[in-house]
Structure formats: structure tokens, C-alpha cells
PDB file of N, CA and C in Angstrom:
ATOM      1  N   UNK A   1      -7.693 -24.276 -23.553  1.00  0.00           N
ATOM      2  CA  UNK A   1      -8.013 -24.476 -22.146  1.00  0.00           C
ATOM      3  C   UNK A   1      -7.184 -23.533 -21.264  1.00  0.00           C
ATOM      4  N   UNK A   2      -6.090 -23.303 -21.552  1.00  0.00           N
ATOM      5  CA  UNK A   2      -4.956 -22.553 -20.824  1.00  0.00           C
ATOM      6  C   UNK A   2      -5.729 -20.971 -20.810  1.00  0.00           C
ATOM      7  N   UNK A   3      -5.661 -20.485 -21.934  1.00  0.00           N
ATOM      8  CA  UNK A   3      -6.179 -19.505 -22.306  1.00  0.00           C
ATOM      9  C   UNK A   3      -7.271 -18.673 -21.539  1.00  0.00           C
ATOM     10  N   UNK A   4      -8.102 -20.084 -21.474  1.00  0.00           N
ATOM     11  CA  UNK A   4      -9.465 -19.343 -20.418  1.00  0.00           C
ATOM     12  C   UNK A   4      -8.835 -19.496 -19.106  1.00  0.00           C
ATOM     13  N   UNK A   5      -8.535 -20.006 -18.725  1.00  0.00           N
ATOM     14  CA  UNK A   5      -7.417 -20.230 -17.339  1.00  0.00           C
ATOM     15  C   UNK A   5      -6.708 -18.641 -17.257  1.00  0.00           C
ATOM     16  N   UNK A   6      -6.052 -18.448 -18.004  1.00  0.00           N
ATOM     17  CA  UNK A   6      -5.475 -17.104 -17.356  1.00  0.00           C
ATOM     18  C   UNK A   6      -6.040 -16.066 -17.965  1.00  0.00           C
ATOM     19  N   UNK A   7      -7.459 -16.351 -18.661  1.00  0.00           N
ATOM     20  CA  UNK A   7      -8.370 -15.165 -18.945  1.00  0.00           C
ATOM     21  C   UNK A   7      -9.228 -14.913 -17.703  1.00  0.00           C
ATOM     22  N   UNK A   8      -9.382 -16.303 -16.698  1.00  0.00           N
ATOM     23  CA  UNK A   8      -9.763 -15.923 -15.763  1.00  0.00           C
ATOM     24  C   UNK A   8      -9.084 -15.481 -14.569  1.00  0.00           C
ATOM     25  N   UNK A   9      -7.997 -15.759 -14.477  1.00  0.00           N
ATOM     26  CA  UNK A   9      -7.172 -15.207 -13.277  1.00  0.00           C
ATOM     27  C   UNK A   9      -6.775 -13.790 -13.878  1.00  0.00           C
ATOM     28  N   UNK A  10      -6.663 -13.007 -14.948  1.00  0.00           N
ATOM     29  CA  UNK A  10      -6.799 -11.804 -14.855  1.00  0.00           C
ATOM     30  C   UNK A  10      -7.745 -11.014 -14.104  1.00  0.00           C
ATOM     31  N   UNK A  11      -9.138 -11.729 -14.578  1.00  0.00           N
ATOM     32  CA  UNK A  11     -10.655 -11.252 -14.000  1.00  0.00           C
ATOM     33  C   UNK A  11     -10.486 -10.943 -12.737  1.00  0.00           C
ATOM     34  N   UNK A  12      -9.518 -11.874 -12.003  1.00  0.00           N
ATOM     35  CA  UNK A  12      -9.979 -12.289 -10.595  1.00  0.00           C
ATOM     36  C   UNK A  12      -8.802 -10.847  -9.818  1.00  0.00           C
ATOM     37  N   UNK A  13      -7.745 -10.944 -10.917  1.00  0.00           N
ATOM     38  CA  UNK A  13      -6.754 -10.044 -10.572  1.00  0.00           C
ATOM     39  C   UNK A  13      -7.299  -8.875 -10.007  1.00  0.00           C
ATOM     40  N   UNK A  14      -8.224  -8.260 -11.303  1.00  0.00           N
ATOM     41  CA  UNK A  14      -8.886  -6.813 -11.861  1.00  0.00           C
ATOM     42  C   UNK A  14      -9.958  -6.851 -10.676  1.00  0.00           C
ATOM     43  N   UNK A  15     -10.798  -7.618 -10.420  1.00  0.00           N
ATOM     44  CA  UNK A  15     -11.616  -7.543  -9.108  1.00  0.00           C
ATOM     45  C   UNK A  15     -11.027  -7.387  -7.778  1.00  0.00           C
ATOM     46  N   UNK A  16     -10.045  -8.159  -7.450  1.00  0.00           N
ATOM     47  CA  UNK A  16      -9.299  -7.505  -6.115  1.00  0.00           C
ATOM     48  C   UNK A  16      -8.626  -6.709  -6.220  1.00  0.00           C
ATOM     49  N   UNK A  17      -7.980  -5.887  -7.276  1.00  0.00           N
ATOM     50  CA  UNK A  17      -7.492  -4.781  -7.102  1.00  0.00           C
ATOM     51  C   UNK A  17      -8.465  -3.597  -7.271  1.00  0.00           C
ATOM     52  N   UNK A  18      -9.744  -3.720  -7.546  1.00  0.00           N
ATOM     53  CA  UNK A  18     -11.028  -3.100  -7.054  1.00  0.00           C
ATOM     54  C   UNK A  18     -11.398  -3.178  -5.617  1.00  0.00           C
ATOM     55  N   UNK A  19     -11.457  -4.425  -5.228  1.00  0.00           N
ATOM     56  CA  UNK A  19     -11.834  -4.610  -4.209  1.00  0.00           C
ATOM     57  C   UNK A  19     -10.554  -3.725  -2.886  1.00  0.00           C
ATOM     58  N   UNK A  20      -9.844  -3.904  -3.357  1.00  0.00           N
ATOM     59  CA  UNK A  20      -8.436  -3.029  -2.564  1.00  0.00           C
ATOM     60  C   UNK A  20      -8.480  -1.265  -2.890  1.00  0.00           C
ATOM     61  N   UNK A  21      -8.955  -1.210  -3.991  1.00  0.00           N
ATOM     62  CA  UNK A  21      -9.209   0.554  -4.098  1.00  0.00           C
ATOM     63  C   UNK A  21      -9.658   0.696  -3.109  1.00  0.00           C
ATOM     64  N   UNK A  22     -11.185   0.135  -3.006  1.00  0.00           N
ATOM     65  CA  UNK A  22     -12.233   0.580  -2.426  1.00  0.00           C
ATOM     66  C   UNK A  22     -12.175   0.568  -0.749  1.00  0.00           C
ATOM     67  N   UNK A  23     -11.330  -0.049  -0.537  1.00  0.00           N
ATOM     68  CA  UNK A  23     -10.937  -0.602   0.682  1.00  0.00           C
ATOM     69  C   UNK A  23     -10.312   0.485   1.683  1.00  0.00           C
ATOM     70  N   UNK A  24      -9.343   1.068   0.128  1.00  0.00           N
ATOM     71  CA  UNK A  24      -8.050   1.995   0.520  1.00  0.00           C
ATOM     72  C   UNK A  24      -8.884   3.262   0.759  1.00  0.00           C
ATOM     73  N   UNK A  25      -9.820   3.519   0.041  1.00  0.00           N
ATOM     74  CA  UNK A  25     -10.507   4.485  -0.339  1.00  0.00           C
ATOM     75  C   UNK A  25     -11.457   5.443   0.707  1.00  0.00           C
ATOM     76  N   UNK A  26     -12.058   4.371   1.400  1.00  0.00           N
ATOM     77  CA  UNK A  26     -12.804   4.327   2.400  1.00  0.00           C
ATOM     78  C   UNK A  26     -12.537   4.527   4.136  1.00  0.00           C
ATOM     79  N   UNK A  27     -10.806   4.058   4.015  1.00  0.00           N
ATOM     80  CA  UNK A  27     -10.049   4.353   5.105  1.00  0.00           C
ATOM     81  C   UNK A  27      -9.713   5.245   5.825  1.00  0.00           C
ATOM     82  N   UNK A  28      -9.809   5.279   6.782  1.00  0.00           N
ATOM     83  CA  UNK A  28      -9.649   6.961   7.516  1.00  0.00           C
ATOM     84  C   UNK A  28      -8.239   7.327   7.699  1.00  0.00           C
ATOM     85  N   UNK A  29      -7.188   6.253   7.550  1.00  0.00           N
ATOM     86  CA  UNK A  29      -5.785   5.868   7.861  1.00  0.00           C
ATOM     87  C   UNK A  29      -5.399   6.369   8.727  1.00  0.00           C
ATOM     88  N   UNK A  30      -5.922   6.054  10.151  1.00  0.00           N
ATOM     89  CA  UNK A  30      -5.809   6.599  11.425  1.00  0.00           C
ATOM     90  C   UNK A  30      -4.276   5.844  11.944  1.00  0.00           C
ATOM     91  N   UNK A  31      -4.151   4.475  11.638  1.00  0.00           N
ATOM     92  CA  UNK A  31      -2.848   4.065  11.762  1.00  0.00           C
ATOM     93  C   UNK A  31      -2.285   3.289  10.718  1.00  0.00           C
ATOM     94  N   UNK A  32      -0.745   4.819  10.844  1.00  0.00           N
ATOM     95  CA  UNK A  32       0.095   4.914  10.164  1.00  0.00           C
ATOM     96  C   UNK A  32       1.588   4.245  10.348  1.00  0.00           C
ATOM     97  N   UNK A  33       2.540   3.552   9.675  1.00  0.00           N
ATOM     98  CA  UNK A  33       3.922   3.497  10.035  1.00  0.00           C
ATOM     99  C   UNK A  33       4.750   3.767   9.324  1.00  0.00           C
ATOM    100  N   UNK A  34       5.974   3.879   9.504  1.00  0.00           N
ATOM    101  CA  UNK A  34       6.625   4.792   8.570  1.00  0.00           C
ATOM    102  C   UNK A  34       8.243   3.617   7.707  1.00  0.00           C
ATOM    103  N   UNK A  35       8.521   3.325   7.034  1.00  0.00           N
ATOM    104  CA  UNK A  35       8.880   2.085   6.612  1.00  0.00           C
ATOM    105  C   UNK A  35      10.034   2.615   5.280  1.00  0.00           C
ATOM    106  N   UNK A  36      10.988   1.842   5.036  1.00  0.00           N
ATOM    107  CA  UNK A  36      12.102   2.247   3.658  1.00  0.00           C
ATOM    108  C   UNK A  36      11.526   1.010   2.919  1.00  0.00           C
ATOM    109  N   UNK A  37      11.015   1.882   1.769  1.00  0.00           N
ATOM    110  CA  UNK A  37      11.534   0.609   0.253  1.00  0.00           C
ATOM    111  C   UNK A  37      12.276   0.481   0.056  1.00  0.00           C
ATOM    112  N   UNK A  38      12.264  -0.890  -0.240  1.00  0.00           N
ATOM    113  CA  UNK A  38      13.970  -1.523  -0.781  1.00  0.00           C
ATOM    114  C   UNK A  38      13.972  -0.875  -2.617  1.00  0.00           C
ATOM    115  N   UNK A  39      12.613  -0.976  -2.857  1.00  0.00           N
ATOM    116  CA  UNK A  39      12.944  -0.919  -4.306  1.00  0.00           C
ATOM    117  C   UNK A  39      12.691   0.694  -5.140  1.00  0.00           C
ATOM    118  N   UNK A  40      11.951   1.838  -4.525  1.00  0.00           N
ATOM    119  CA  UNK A  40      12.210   3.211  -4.716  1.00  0.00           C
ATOM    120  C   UNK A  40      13.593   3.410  -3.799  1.00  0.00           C
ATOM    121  N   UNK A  41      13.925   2.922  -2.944  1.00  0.00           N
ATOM    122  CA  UNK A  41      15.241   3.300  -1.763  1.00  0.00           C
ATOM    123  C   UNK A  41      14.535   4.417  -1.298  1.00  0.00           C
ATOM    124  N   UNK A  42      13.208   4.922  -0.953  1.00  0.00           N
ATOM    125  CA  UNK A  42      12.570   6.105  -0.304  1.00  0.00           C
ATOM    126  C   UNK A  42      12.187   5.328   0.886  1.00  0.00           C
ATOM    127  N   UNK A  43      12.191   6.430   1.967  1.00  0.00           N
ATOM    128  CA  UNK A  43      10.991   6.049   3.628  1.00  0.00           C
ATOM    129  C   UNK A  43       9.342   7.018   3.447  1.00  0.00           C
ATOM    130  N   UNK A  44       8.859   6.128   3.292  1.00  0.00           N
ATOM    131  CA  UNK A  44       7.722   6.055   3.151  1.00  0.00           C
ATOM    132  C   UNK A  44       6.399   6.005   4.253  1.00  0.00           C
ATOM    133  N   UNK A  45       5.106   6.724   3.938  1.00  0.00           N
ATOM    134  CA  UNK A  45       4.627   6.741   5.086  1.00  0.00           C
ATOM    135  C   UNK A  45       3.107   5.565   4.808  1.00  0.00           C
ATOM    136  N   UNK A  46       3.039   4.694   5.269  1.00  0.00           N
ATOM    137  CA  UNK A  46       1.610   3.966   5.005  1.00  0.00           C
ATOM    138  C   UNK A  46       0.671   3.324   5.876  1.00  0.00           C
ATOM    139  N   UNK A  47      -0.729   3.559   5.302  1.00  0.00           N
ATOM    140  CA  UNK A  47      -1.593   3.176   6.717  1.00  0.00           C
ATOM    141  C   UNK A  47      -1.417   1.324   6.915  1.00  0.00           C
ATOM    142  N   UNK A  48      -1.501   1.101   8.398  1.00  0.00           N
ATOM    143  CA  UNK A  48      -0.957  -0.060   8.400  1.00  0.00           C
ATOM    144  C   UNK A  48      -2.825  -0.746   8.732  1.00  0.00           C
ATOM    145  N   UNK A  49      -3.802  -0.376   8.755  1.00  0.00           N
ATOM    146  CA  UNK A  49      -4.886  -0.848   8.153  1.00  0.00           C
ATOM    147  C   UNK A  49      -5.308  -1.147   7.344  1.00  0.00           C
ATOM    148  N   UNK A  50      -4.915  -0.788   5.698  1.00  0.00           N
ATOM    149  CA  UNK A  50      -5.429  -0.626   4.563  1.00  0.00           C
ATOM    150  C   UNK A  50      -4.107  -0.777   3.745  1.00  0.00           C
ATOM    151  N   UNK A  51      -2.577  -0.643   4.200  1.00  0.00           N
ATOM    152  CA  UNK A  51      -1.685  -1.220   3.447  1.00  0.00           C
ATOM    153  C   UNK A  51      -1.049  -0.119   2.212  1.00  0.00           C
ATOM    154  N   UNK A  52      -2.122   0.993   2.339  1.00  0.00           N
ATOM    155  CA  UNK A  52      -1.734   2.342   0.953  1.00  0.00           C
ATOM    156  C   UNK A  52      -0.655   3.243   1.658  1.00  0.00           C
ATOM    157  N   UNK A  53      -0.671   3.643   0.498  1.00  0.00           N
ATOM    158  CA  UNK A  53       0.890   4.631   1.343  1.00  0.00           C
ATOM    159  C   UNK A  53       0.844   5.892   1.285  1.00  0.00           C
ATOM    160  N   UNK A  54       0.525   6.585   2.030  1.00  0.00           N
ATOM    161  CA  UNK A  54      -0.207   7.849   2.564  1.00  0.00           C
ATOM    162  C   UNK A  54       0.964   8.927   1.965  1.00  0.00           C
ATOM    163  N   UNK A  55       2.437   8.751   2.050  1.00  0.00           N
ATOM    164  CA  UNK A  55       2.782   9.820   1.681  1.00  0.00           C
ATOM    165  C   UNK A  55       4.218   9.720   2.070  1.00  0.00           C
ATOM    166  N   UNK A  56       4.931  10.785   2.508  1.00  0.00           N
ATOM    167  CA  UNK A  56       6.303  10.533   3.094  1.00  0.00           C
ATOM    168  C   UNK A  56       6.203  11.306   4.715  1.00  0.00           C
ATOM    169  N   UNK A  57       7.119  10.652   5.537  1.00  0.00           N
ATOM    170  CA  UNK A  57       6.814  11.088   6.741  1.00  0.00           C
ATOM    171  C   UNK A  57       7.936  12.690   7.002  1.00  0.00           C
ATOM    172  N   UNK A  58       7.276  13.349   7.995  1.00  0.00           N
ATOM    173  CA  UNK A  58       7.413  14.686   8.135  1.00  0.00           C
ATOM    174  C   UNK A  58       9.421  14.701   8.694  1.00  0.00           C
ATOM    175  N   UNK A  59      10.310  15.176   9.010  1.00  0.00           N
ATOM    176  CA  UNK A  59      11.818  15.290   9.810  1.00  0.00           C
ATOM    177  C   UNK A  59      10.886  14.727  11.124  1.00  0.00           C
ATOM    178  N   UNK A  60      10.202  15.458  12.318  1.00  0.00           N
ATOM    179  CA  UNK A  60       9.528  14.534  13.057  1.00  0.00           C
ATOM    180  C   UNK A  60       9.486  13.082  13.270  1.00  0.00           C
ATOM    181  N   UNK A  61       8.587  12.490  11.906  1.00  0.00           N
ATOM    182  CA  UNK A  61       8.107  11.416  12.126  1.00  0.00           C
ATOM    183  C   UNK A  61       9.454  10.364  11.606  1.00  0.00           C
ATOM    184  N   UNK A  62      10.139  11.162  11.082  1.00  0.00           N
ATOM    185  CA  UNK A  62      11.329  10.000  10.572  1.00  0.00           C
ATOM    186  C   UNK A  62      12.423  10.169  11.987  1.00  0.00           C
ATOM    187  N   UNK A  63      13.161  10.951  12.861  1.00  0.00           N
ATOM    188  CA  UNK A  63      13.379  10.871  14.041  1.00  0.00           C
ATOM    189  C   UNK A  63      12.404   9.941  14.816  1.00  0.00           C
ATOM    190  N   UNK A  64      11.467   9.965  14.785  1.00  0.00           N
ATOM    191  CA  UNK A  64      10.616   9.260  15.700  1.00  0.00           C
ATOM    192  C   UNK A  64      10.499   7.714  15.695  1.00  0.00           C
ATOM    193  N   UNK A  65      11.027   7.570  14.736  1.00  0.00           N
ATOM    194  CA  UNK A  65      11.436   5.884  13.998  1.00  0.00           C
ATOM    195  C   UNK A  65      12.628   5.939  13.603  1.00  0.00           C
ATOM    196  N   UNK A  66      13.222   6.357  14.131  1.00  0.00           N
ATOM    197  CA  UNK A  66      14.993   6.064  14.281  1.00  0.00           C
ATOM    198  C   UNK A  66      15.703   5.787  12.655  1.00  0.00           C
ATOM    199  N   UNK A  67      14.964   7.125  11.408  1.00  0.00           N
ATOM    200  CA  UNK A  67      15.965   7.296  10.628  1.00  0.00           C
ATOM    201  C   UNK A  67      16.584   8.579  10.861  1.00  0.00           C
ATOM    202  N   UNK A  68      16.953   9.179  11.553  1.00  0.00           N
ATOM    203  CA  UNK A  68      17.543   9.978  11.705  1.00  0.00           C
ATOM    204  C   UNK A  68      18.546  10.327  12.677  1.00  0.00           C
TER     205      UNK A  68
END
């Protein structure tokens, strides 16, 4: 019984993280913010519509959000 239980919450896993590609995918990532992981310790740049992380922000954009 267990078994099919977390044979199905994998399923469900594997579908919303489809459903989140597609999401990400489709995004124009017009708005962006610029944010530190705690767990790479990098500042990071990600669209705050869609939640993906676009990239790292430019000397600019990290002055512009007060790491610098």
C-alpha cells in the first residue's frame, strides 16, 4: 500500500516539475530581482514571475541592490 503511495507522489512530483519547465519556459522574465543564496553563497539574478534564475546580475545591477 505504501509503495503505491509514494509511487504516486513521485508521478505527481515529475508532473509539476513539468508543469514548472513549461511555465519557466514560456516567460518573457520581464521582472527580475537580484537575491544571495544561502546555499551556492552566490547573488543571483531571477525572474520574480516564474521563480527561474536568469543568471548573475551585471557590477550595475548588484550596486543597484546594495551589494556593493
Amino acid at each position: 500500500m505504501e509503495e503505491k503511495k509514494v509511487e504516486n507522489l513521485k508521478k505527481e512530483i515529475k508532473e509539476l516539475e513539468n508543469n514548472i519547465n513549461e511555465i519557466q519556459s514560456t516567460c518573457n522574465h520581464e521582472n527580475t530581482k537580484v537575491i544571495f543564496n544561502q546555499e551556492t553563497k552566490t547573488v543571483e539574478k531571477i525572474c520574480t514571475d516564474c521563480d527561474k534564475k536568469i543568471g548573475y546580475p551585471t557590477s550595475e545591477e548588484l550596486k543597484e541592490n546594495g551589494f556593493k
